[in-house]
N, C-alpha and C. Protein backbone atom coordinates (compact mmCIF):
# COMPACT_ATOMS: atom_id res chain seq x y z
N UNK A 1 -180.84 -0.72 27.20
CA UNK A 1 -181.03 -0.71 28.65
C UNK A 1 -181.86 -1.94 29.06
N UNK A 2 -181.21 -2.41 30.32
CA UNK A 2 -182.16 -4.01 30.62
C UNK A 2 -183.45 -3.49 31.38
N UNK A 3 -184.49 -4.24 31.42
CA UNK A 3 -185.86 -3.96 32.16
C UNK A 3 -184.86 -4.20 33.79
N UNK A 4 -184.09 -4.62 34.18
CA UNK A 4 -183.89 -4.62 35.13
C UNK A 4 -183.45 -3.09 35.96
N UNK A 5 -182.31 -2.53 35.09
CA UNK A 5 -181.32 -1.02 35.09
C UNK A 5 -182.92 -0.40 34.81
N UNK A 6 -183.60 -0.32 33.59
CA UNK A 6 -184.99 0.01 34.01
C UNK A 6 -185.77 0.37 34.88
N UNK A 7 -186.06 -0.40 35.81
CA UNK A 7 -186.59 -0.59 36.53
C UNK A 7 -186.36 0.38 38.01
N UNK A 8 -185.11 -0.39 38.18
CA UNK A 8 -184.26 0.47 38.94
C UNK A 8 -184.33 1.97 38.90
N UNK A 9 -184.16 2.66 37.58
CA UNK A 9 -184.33 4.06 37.84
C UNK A 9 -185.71 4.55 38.11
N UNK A 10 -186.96 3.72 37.58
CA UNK A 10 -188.07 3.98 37.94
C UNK A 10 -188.62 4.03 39.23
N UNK A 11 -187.93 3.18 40.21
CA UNK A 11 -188.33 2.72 41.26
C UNK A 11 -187.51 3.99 42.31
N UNK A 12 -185.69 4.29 41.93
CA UNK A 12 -185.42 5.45 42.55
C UNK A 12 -185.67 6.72 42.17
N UNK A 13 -186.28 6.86 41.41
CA UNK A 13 -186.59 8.37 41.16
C UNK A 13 -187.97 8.47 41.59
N UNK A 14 -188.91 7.49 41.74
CA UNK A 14 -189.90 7.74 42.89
C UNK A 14 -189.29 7.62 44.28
N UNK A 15 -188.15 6.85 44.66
CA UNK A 15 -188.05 7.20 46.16
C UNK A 15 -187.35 8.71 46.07
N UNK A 16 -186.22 8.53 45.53
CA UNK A 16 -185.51 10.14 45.44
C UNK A 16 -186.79 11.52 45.90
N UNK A 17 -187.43 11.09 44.61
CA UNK A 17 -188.66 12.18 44.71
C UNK A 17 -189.22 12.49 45.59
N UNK A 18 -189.82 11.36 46.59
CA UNK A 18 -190.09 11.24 47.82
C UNK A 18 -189.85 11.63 48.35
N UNK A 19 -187.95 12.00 48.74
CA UNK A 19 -187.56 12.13 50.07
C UNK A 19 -187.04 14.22 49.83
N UNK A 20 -186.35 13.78 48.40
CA UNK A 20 -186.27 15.31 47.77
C UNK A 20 -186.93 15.98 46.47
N UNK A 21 -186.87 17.12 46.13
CA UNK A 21 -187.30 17.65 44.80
C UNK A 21 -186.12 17.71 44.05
N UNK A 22 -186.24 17.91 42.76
CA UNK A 22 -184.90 18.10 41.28
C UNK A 22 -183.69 17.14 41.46
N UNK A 23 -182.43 17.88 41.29
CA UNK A 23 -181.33 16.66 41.27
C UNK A 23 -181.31 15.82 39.83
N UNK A 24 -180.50 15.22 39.54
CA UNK A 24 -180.74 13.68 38.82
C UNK A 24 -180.89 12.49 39.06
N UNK A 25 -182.61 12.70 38.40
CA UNK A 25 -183.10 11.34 38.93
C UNK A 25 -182.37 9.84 38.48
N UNK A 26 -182.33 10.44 37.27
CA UNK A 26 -181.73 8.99 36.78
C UNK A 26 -180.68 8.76 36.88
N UNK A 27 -179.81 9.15 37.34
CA UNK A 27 -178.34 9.00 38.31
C UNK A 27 -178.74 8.21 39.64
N UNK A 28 -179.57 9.29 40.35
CA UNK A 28 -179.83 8.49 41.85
C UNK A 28 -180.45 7.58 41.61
N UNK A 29 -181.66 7.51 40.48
CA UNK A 29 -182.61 6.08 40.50
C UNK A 29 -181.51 4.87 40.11
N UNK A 30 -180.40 5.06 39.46
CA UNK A 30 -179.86 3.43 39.18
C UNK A 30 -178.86 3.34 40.34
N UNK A 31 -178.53 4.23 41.11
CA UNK A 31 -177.70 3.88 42.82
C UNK A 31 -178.83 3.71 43.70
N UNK A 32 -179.68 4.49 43.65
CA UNK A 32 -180.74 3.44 44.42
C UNK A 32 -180.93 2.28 44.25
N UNK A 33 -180.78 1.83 43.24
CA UNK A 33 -181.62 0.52 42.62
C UNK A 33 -180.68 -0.19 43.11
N UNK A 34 -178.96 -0.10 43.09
CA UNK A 34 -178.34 -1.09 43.33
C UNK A 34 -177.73 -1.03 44.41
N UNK A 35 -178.07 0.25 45.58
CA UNK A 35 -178.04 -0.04 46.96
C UNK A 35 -178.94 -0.95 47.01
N UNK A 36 -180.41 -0.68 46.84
CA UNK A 36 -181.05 -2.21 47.46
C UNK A 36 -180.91 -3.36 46.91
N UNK A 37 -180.75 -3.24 45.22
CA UNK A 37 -180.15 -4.60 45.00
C UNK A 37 -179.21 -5.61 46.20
N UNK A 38 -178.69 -4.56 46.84
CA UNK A 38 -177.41 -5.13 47.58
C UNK A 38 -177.49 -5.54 48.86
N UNK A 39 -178.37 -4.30 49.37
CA UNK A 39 -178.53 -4.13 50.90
C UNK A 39 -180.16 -4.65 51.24
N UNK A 40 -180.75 -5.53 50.47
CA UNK A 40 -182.18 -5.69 50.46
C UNK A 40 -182.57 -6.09 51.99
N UNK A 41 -181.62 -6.06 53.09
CA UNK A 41 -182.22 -5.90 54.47
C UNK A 41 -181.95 -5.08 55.24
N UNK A 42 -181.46 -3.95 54.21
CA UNK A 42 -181.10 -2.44 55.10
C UNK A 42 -182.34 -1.92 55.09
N UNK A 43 -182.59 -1.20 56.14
CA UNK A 43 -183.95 -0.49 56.30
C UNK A 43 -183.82 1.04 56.09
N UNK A 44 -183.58 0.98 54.67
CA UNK A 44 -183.23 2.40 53.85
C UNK A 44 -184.64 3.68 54.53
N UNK A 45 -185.71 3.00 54.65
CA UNK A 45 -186.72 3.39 54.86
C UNK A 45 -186.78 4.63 56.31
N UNK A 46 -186.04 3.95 57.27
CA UNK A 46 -185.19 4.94 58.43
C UNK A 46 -184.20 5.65 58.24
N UNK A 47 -183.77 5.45 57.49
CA UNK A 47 -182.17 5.93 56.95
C UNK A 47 -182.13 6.71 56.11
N UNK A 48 -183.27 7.73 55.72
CA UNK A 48 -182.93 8.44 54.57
C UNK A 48 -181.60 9.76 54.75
N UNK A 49 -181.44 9.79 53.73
CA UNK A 49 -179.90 10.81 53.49
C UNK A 49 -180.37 12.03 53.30
């Protein structure tokens, strides 16, 4: 696994967590990671799902 894909799940499974409890984190943490990889001027931050 790259420190990058890494990273990524670390970073969405604290937002995931954030917004919900359980689920899979490490599913949502690497689609998180590469929605913002992508969308890094979407303001996910208003937009939660």
């Amino acid at each position: 696994m790259s420190k990058i894909t890494y990273d990524f799940i670390t970073f969405g499974s604290k937002l995931k967590n954030s917004i919900h409890e359980g689920g899979d984190s490490e599913s949502a943490g690497i689609l998180a990671g590469l929605v913002i990889n992508f969308n890094m001027d979407y303001d996910w931050k208003n937009n939660r799902v």
